[in-house]
PDB file of N, CA and C in Angstrom:
ATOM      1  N   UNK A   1     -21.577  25.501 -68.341  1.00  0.00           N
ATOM      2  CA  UNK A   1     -20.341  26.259 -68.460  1.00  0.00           C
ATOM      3  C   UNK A   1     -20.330  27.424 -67.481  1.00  0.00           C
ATOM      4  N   UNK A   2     -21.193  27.766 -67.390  1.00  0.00           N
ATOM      5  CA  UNK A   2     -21.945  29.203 -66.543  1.00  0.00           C
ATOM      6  C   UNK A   2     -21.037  28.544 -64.781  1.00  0.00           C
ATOM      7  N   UNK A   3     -21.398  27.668 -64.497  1.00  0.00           N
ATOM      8  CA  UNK A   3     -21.039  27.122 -63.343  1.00  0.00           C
ATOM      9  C   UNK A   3     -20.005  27.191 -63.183  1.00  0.00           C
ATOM     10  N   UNK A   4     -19.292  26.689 -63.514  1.00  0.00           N
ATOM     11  CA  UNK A   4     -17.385  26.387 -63.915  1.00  0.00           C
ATOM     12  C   UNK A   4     -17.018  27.407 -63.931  1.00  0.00           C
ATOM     13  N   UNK A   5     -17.357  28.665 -64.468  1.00  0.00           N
ATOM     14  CA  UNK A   5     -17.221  29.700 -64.854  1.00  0.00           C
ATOM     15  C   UNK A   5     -17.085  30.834 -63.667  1.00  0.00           C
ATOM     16  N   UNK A   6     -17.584  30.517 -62.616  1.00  0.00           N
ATOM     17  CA  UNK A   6     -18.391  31.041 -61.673  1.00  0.00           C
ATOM     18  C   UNK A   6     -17.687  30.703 -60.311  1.00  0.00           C
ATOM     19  N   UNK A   7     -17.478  29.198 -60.306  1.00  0.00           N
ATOM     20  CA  UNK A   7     -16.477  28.336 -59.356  1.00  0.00           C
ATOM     21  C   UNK A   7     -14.860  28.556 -59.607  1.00  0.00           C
ATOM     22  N   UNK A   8     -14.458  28.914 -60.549  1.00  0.00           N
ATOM     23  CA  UNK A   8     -13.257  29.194 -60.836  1.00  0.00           C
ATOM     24  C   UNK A   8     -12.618  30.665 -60.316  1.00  0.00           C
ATOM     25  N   UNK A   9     -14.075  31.660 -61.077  1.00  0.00           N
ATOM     26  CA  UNK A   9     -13.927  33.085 -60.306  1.00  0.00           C
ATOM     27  C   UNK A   9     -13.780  32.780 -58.768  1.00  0.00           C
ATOM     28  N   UNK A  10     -14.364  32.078 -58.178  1.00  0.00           N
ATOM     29  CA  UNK A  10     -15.077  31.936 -56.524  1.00  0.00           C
ATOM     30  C   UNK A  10     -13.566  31.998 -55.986  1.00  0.00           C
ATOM     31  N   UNK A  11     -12.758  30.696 -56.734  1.00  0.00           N
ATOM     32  CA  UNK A  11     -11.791  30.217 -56.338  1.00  0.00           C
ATOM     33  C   UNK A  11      -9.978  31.054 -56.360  1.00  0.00           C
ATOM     34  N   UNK A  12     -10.385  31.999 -57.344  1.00  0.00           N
ATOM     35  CA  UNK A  12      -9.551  32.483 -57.414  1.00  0.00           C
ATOM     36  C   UNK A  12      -9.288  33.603 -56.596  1.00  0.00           C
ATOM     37  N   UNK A  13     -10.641  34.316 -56.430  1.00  0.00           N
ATOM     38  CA  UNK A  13     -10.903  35.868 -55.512  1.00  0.00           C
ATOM     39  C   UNK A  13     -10.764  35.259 -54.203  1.00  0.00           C
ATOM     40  N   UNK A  14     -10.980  34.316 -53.787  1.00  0.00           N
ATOM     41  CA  UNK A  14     -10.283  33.626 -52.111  1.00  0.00           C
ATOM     42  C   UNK A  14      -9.055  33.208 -51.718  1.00  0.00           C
ATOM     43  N   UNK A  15      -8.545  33.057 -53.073  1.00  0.00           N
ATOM     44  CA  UNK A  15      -7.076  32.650 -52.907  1.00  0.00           C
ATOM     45  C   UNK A  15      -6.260  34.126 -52.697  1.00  0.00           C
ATOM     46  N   UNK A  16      -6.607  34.981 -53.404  1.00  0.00           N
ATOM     47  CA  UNK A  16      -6.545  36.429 -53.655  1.00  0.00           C
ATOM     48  C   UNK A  16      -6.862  36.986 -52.476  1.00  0.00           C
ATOM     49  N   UNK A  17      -7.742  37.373 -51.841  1.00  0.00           N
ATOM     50  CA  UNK A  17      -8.016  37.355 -50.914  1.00  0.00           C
ATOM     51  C   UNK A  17      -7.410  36.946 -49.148  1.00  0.00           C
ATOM     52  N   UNK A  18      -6.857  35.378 -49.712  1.00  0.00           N
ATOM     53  CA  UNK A  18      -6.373  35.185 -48.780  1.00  0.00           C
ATOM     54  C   UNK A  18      -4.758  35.317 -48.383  1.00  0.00           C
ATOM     55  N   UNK A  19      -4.239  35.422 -49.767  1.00  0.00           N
ATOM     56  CA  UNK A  19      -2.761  36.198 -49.849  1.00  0.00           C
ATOM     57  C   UNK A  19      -3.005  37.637 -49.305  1.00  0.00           C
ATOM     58  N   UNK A  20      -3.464  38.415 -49.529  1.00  0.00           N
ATOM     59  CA  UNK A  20      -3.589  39.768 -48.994  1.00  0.00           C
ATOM     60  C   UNK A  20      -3.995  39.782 -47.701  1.00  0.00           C
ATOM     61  N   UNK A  21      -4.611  38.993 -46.611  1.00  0.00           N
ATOM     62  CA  UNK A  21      -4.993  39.030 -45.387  1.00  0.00           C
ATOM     63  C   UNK A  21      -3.347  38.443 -44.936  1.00  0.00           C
ATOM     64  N   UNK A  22      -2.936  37.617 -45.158  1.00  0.00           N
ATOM     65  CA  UNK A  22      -2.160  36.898 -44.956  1.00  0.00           C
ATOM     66  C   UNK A  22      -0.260  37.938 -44.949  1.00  0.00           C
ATOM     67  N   UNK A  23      -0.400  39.200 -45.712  1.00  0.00           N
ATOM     68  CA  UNK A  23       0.451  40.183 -46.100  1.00  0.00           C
ATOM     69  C   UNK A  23       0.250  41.263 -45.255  1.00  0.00           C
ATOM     70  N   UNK A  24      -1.035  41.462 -45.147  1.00  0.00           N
ATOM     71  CA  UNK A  24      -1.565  42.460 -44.306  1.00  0.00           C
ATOM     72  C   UNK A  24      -0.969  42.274 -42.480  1.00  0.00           C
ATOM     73  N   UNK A  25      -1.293  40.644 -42.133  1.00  0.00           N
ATOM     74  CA  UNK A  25      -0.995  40.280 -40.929  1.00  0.00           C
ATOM     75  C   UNK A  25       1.034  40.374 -40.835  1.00  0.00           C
ATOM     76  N   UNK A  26       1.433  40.269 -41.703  1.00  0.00           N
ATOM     77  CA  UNK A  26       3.118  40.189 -41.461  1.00  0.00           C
ATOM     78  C   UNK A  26       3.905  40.872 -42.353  1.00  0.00           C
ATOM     79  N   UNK A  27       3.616  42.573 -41.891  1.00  0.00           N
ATOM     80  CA  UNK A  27       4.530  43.401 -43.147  1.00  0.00           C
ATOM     81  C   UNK A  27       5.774  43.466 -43.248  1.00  0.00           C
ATOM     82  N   UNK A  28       6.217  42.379 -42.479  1.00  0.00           N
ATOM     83  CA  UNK A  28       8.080  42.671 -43.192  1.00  0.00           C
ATOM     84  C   UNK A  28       7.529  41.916 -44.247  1.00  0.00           C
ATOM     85  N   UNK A  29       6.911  40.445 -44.600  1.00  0.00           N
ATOM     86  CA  UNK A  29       6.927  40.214 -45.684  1.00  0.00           C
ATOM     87  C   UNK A  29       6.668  40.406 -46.744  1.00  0.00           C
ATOM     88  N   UNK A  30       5.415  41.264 -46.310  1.00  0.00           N
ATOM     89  CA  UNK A  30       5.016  42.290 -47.745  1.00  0.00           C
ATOM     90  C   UNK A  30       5.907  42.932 -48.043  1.00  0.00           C
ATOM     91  N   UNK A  31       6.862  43.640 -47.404  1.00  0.00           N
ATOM     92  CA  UNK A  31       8.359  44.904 -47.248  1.00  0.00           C
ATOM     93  C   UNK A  31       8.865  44.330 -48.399  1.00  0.00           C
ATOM     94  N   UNK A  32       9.228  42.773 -47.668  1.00  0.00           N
ATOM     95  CA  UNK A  32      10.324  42.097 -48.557  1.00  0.00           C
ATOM     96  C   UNK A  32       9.788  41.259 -50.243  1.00  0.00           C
ATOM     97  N   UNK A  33       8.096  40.881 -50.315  1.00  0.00           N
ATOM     98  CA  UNK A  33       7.487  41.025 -51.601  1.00  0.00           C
ATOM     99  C   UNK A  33       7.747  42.116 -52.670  1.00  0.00           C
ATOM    100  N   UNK A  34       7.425  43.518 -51.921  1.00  0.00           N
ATOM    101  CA  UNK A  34       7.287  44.492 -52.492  1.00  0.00           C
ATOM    102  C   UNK A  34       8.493  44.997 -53.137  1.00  0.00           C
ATOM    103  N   UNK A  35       9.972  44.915 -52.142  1.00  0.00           N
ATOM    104  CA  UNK A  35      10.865  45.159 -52.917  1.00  0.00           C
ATOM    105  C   UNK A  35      11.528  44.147 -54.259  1.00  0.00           C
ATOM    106  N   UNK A  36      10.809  42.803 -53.508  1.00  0.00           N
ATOM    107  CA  UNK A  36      11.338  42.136 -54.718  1.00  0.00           C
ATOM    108  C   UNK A  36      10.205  42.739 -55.912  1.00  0.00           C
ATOM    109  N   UNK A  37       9.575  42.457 -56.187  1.00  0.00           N
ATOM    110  CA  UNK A  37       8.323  42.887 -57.320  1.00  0.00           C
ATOM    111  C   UNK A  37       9.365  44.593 -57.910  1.00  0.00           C
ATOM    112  N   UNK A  38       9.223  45.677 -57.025  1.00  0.00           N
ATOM    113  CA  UNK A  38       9.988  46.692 -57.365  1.00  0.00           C
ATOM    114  C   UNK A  38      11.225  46.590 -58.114  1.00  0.00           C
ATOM    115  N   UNK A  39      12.247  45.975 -57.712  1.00  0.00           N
ATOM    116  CA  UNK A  39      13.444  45.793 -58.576  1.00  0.00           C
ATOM    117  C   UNK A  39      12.639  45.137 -60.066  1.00  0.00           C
ATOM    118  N   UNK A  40      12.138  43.917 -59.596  1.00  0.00           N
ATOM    119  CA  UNK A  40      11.927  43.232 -61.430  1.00  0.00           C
ATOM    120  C   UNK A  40      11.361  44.341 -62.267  1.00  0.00           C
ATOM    121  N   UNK A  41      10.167  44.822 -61.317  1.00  0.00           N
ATOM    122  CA  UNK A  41       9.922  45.996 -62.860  1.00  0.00           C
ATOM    123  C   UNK A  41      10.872  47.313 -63.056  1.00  0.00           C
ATOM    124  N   UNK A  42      11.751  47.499 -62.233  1.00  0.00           N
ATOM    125  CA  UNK A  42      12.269  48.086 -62.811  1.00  0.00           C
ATOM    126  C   UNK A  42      13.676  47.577 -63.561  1.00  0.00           C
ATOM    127  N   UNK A  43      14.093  46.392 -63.790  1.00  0.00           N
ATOM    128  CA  UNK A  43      15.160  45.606 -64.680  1.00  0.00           C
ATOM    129  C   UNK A  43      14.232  45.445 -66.382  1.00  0.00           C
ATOM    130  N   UNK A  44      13.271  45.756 -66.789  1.00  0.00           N
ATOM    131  CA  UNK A  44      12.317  46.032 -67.724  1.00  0.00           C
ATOM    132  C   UNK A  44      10.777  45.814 -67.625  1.00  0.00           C
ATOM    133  N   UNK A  45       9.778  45.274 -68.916  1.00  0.00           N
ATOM    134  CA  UNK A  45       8.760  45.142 -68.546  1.00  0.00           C
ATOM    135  C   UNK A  45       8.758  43.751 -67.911  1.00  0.00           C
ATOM    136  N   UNK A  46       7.185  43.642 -67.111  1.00  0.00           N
ATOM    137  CA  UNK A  46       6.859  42.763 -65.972  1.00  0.00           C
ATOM    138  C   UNK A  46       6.045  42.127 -66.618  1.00  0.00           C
ATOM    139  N   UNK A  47       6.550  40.777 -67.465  1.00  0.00           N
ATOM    140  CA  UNK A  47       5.681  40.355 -67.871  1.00  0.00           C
ATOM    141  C   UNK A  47       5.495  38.811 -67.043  1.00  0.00           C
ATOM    142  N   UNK A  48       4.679  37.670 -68.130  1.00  0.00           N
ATOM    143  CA  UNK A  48       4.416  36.496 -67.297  1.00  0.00           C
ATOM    144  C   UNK A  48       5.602  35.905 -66.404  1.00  0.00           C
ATOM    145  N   UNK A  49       6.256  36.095 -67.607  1.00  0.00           N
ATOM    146  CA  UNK A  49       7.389  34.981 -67.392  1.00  0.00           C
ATOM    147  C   UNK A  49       8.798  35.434 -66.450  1.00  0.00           C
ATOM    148  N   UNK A  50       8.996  36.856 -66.331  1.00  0.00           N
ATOM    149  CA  UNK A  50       9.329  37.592 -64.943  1.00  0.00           C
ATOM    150  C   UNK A  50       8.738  37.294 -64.084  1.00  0.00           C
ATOM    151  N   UNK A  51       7.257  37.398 -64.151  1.00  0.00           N
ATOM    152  CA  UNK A  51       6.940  37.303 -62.704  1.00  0.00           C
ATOM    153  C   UNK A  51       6.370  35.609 -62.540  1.00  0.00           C
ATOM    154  N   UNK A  52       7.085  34.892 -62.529  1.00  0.00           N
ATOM    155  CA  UNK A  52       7.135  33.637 -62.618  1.00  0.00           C
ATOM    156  C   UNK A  52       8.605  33.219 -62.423  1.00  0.00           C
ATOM    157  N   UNK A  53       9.475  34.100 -62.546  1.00  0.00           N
ATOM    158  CA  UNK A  53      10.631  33.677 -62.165  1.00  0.00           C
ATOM    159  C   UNK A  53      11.524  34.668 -60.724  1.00  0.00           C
ATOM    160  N   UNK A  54      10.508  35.041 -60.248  1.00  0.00           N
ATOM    161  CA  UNK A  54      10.091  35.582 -58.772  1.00  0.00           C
ATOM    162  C   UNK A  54      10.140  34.327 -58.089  1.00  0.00           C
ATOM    163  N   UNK A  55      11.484  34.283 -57.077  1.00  0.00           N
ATOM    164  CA  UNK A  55      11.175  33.231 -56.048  1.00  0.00           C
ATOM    165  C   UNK A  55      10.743  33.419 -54.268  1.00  0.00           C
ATOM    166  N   UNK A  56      10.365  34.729 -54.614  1.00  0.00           N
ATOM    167  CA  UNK A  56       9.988  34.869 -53.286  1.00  0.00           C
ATOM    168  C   UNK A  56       8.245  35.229 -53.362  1.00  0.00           C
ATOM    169  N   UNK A  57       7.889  35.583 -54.124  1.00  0.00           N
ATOM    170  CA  UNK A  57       6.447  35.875 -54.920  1.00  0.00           C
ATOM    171  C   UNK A  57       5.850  34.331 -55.176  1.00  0.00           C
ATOM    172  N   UNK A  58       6.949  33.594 -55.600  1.00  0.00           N
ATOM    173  CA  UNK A  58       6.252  32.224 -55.520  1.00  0.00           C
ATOM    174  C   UNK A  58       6.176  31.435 -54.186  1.00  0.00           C
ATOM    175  N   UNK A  59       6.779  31.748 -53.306  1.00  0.00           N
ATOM    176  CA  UNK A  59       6.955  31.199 -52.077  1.00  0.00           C
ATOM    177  C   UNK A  59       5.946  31.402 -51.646  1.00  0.00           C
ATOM    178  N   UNK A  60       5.629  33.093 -51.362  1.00  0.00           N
ATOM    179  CA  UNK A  60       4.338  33.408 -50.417  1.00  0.00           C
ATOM    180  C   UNK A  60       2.980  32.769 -51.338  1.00  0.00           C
ATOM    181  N   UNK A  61       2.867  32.877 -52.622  1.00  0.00           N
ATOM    182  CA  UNK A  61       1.694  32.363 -53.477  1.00  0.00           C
ATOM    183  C   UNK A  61       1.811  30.555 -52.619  1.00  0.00           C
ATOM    184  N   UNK A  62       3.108  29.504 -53.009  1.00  0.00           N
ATOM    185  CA  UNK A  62       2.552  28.497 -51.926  1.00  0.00           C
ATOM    186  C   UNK A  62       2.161  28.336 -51.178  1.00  0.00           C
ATOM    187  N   UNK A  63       2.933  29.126 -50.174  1.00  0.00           N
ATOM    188  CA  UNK A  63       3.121  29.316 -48.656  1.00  0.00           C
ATOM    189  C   UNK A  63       1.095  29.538 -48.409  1.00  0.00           C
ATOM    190  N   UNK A  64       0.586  30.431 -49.074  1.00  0.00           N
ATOM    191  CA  UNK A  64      -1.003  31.178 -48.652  1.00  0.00           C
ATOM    192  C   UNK A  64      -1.334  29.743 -49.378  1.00  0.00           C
ATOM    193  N   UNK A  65      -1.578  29.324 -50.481  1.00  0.00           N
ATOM    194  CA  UNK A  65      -2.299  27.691 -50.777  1.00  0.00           C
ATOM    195  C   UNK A  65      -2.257  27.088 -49.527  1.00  0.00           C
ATOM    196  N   UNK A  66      -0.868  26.588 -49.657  1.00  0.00           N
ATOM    197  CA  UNK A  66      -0.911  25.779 -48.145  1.00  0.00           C
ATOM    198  C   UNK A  66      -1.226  25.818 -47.055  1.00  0.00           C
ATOM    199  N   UNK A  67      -1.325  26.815 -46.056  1.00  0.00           N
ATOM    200  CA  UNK A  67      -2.400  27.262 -45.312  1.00  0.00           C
ATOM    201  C   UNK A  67      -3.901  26.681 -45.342  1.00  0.00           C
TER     202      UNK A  67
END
């Protein structure tokens, strides 16, 4: 379990990782992340299912997979 456990962390902090290099290299899009993220929390709280119905937050989350 220890393993799985371990490979999952691995997998996630690179994906993480690689969205933020990937934001870092092209800040209008972070500009344009950031304001979207900004408005939702401020229309109330930011929970799962807000930020799951982010379509530009989901774009760049594909967009960095695919890469």
């Amino acid at each position: 379990i220890s393993t799985l456990l371990f490979a999952a962390m691995d997998t996630t902090s690179n994906t993480l990782a690689q969205i933020l290099l990937c934001l870092a290299e092209h800040p209008n899009i972070q500009q344009r992340l950031r304001t979207e993220v900004i408005e939702a929390f401020h229309e109330g709280e930011l929970d799962y299912d807000r930020l799951m119905s982010l379509p530009y937050l989901n774009a760049v989350c594909r967009e960095t997979l695919r890469l």
